[in-house]
C-alpha atoms as a PDB file:
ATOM      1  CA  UNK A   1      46.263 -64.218 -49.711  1.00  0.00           C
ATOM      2  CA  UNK A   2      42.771 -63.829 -49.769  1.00  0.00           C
ATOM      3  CA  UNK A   3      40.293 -62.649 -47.117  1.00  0.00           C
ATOM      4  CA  UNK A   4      39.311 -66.394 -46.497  1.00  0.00           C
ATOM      5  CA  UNK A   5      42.102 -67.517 -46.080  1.00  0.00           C
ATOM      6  CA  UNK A   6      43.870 -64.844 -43.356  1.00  0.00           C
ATOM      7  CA  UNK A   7      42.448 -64.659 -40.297  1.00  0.00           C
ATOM      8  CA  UNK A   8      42.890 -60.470 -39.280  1.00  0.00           C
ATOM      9  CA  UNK A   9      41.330 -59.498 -42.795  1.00  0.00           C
ATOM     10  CA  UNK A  10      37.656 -59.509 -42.563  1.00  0.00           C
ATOM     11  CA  UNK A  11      35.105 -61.835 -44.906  1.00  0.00           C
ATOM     12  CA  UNK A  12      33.809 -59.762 -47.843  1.00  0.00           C
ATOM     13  CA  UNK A  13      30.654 -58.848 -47.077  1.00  0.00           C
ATOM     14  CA  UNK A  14      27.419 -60.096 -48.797  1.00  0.00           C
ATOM     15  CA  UNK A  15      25.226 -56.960 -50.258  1.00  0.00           C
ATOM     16  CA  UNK A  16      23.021 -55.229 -47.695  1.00  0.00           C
ATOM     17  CA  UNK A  17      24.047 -58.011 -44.815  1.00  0.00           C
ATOM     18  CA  UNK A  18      27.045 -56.970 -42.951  1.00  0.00           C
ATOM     19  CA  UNK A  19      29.425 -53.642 -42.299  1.00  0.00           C
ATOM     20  CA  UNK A  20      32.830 -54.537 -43.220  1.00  0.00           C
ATOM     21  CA  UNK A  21      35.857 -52.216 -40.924  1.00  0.00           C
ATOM     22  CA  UNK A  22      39.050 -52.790 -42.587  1.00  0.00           C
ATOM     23  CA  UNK A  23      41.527 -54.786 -39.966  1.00  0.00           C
ATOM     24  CA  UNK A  24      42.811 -53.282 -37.204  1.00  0.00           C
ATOM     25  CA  UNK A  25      39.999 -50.641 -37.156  1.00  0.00           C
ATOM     26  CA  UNK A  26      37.907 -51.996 -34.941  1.00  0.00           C
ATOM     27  CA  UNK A  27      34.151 -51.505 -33.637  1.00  0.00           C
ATOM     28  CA  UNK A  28      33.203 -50.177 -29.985  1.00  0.00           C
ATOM     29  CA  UNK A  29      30.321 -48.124 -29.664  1.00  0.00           C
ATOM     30  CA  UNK A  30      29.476 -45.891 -26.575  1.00  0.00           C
ATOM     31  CA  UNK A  31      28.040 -47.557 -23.993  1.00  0.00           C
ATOM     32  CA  UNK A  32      24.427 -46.654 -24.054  1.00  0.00           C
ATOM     33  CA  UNK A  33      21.492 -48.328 -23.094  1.00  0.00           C
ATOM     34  CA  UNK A  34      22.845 -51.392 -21.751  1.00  0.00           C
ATOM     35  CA  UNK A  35      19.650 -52.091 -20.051  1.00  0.00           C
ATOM     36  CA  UNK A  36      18.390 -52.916 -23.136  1.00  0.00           C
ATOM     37  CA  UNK A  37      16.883 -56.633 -23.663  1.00  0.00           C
ATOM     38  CA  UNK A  38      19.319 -59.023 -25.312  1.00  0.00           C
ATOM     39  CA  UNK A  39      19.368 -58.678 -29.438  1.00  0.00           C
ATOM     40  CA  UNK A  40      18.810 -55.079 -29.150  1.00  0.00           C
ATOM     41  CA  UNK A  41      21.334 -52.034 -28.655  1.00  0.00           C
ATOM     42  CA  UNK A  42      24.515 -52.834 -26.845  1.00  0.00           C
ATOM     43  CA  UNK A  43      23.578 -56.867 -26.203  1.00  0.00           C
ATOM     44  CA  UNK A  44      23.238 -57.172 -30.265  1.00  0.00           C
ATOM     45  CA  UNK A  45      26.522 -56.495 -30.985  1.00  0.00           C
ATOM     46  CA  UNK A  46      29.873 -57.428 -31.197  1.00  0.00           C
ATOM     47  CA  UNK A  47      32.669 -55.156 -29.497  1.00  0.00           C
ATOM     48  CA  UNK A  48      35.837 -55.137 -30.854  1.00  0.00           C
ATOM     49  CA  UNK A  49      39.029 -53.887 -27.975  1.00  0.00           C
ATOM     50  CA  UNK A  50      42.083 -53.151 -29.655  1.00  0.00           C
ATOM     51  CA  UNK A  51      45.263 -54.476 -27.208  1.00  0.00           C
ATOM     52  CA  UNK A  52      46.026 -50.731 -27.101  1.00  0.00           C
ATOM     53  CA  UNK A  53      42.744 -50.088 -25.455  1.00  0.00           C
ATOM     54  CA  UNK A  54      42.883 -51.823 -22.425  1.00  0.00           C
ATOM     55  CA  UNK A  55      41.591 -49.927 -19.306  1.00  0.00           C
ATOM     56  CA  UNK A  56      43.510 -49.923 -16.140  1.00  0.00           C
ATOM     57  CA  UNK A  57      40.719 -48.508 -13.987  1.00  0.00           C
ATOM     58  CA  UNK A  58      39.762 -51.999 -12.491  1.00  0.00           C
ATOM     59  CA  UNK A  59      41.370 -53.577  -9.213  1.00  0.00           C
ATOM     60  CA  UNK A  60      44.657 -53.405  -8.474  1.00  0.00           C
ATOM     61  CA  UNK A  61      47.166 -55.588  -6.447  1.00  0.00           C
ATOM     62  CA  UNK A  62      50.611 -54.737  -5.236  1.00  0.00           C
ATOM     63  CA  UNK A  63      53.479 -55.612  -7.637  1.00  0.00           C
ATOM     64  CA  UNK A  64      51.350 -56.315 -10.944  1.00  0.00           C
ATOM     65  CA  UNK A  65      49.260 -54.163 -13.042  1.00  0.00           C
ATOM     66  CA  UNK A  66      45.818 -55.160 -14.432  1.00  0.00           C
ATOM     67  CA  UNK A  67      44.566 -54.318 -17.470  1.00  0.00           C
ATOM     68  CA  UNK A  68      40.115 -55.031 -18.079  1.00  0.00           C
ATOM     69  CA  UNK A  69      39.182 -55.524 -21.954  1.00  0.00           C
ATOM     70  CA  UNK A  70      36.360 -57.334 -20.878  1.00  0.00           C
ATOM     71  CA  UNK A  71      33.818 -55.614 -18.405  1.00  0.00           C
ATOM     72  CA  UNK A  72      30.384 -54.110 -17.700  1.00  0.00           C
ATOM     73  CA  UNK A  73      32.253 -50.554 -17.500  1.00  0.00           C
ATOM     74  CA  UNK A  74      34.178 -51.518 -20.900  1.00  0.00           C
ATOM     75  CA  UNK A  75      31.358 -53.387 -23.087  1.00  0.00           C
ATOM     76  CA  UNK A  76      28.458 -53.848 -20.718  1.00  0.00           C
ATOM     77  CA  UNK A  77      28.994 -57.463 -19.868  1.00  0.00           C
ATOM     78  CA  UNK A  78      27.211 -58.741 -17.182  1.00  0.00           C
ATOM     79  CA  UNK A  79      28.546 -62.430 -16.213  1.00  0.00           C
ATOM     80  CA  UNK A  80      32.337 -61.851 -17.545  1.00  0.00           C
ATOM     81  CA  UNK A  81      35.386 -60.125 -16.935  1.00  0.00           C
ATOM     82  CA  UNK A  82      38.280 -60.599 -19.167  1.00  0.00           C
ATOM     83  CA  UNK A  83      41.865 -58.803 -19.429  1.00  0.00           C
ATOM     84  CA  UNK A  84      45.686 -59.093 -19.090  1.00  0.00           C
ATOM     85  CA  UNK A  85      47.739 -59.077 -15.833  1.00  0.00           C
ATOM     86  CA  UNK A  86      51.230 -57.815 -15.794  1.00  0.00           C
ATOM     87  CA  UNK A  87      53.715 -58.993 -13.294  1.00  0.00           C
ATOM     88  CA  UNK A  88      57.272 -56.716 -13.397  1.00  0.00           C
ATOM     89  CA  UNK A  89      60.740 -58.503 -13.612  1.00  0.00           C
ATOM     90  CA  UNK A  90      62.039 -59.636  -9.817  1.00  0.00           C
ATOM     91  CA  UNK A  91      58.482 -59.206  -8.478  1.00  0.00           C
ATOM     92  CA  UNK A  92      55.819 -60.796  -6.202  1.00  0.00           C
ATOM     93  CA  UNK A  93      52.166 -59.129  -6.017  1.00  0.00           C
ATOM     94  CA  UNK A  94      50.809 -59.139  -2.819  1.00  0.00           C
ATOM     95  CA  UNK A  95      48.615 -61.753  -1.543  1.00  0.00           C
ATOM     96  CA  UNK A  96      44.894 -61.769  -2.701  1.00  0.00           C
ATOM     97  CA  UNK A  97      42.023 -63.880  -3.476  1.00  0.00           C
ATOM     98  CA  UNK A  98      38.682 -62.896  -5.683  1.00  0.00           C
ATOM     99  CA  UNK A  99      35.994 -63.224  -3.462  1.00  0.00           C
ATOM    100  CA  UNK A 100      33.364 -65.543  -5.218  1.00  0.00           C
ATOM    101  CA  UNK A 101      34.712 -65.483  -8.684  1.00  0.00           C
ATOM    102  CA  UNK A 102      35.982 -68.013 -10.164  1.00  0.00           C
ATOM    103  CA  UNK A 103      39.165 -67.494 -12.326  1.00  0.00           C
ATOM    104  CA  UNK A 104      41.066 -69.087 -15.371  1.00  0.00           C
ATOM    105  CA  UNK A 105      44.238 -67.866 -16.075  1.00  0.00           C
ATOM    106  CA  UNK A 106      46.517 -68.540 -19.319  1.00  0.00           C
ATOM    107  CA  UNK A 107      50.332 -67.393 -19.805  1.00  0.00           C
ATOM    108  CA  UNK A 108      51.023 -66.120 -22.218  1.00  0.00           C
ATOM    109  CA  UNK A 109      54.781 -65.038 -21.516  1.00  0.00           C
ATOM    110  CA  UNK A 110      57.340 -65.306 -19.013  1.00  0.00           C
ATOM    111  CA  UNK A 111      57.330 -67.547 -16.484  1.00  0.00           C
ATOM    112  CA  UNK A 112      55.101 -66.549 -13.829  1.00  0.00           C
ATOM    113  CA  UNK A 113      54.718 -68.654 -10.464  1.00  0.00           C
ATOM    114  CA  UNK A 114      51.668 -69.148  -8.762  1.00  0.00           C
ATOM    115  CA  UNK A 115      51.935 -69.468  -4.430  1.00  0.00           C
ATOM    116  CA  UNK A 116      49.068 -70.213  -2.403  1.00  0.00           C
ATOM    117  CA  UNK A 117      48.640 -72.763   0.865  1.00  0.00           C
ATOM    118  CA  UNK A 118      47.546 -76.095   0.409  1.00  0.00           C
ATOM    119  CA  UNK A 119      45.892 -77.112   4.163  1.00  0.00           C
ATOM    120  CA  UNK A 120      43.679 -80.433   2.005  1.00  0.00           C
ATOM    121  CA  UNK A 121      46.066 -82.503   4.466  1.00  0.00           C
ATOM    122  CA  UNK A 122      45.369 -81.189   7.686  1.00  0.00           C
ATOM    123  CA  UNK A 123      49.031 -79.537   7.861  1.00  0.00           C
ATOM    124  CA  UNK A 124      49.206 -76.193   5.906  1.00  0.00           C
ATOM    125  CA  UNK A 125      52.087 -76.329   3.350  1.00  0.00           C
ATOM    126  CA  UNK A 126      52.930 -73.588   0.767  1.00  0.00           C
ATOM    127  CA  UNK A 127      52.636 -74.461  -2.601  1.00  0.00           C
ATOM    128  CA  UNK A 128      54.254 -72.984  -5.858  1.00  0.00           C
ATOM    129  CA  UNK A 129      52.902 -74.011  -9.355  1.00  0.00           C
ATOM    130  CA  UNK A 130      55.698 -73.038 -11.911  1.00  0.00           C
ATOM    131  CA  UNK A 131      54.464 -71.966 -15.892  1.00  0.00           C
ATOM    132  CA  UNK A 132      55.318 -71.036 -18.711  1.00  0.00           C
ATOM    133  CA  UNK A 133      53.796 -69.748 -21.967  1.00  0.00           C
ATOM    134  CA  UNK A 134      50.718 -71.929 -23.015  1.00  0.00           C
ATOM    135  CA  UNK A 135      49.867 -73.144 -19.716  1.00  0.00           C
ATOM    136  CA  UNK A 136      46.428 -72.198 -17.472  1.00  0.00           C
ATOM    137  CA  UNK A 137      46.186 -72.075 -14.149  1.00  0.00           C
ATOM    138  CA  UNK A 138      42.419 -72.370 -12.336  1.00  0.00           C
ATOM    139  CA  UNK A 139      41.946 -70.604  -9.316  1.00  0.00           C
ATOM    140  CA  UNK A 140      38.377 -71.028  -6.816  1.00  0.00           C
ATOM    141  CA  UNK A 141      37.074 -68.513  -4.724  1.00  0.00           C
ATOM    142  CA  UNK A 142      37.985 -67.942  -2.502  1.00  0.00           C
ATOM    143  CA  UNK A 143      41.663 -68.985  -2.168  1.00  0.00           C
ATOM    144  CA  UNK A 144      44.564 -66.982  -1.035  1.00  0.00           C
ATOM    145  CA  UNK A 145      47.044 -66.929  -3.533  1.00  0.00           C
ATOM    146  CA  UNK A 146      49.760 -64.496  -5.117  1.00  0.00           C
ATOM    147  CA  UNK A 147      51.907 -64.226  -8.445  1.00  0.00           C
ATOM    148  CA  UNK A 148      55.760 -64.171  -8.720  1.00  0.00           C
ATOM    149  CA  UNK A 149      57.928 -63.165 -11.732  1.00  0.00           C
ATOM    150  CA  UNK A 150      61.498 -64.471 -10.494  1.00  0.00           C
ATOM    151  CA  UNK A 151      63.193 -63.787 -14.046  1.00  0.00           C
ATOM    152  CA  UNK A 152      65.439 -60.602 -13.419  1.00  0.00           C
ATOM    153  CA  UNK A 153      64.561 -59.157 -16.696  1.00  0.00           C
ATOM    154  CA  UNK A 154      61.269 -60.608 -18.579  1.00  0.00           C
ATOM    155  CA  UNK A 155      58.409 -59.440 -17.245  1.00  0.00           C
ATOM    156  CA  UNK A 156      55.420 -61.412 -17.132  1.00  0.00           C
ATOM    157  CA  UNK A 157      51.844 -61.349 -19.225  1.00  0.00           C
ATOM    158  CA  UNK A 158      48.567 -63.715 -18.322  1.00  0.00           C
ATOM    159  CA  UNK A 159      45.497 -63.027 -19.398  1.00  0.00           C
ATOM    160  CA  UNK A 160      42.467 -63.935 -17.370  1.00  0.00           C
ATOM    161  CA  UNK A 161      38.944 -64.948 -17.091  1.00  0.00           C
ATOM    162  CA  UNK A 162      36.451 -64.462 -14.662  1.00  0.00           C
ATOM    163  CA  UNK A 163      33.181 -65.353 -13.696  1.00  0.00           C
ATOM    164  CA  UNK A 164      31.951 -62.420 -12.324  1.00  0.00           C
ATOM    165  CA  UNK A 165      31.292 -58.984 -14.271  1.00  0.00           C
ATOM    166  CA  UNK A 166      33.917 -57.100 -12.685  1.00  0.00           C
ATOM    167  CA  UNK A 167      37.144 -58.032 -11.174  1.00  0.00           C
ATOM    168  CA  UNK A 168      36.709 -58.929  -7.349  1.00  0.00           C
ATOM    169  CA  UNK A 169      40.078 -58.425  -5.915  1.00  0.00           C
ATOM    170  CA  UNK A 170      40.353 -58.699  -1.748  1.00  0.00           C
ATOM    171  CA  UNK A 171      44.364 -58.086  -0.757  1.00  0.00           C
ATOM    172  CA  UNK A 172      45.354 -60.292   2.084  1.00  0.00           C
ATOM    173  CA  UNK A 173      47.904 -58.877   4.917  1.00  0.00           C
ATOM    174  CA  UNK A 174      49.591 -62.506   4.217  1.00  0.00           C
ATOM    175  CA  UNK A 175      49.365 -66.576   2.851  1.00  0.00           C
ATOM    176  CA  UNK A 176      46.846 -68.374   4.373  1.00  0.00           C
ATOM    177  CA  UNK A 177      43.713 -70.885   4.247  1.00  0.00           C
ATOM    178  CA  UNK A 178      40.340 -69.136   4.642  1.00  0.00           C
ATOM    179  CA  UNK A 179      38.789 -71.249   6.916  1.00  0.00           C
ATOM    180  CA  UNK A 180      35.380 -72.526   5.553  1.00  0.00           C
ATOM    181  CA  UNK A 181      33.715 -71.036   2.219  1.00  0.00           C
ATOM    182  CA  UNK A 182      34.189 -67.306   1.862  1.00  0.00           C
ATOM    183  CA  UNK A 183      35.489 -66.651   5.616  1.00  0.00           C
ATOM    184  CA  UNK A 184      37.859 -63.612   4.899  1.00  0.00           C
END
């Protein structure tokens, strides 16, 4: 198979135009002088995160585990945060919501649940979306919300996307409506 033609071996490169990595080697440099102007330093390049380079340092929730490829403290990103959420077998995370972010979330195994209260009809009444692999899920800011893993022994992987540079997590003490934008 040729480079072409498979898409984790890289494009031969064209003399004195590109660096070519072999696959799976990956490029990250050190994250200096992100205040650089965009199409110099760190804003000129692409950054490559391996799946086994995911950083766990970012905002946690209770009974999941998330993992940032995607941040300013990662790549220097300023508008984005991107990475993988892990819910356990026979487990619900606590409730949350993300402040103003706004985030898009895609399964990618499992079968992870989604709760959150719907109040559009004047009478509050819980609501649980049900996925599987392939699907997305969109959730606004502000809304109260949780993820549930019910399968006793697969656990469950999403990864999301965020609109803000870091991820905004706000735990909840329970499931509820905020009452008007942003009133936690």
């Amino acid at each position: 198979m040729s480079a072409d033609s498979h898409p984790h071996t890289p494009a031969p490169a064209r003399e004195g135009t590109a660096v070519v990595t072999e696959a799976g080697t990956g490029f990250h440099p050190h994250l200096h002088g992100t205040d650089a102007p965009a199409g110099t330093g760190l804003r000129a390049r692409l950054h490559h995160i391996r799946a086994g380079e995911l950083d766990d340092g970012t905002a946690q929730t209770g009974g999941m585990r998330r993992f940032a490829a995607i941040s300013g403290r990662t790549v220097g990103s300023e508008k984005l945060w991107m990475g993988q959420t892990h819910v356990a077998p026979a487990t619900a995370s606590s409730d949350h919501h993300h402040g103003e972010s706004e985030t898009a979330i895609h399964v990618v195994s499992g079968h992870p649940e989604f709760v959150f209260v719907d109040d559009s009809s004047g009478t509050p009444e819980e609501v649980r979306l049900r996925t599987g692999p392939g699907d997305y899920i969109f959730v606004p800011p502000f809304v109260p919300h949780r993820e549930e893993n019910p399968d006793p022994e697969e656990e469950a992987v999403v990864v999301i996307a965020r609109s803000t540079q870091e991820a905004i997590v706000v735990n909840l003490p329970g499931l509820y409506a905020l009452g008007g934008a942003g009133g936690a």
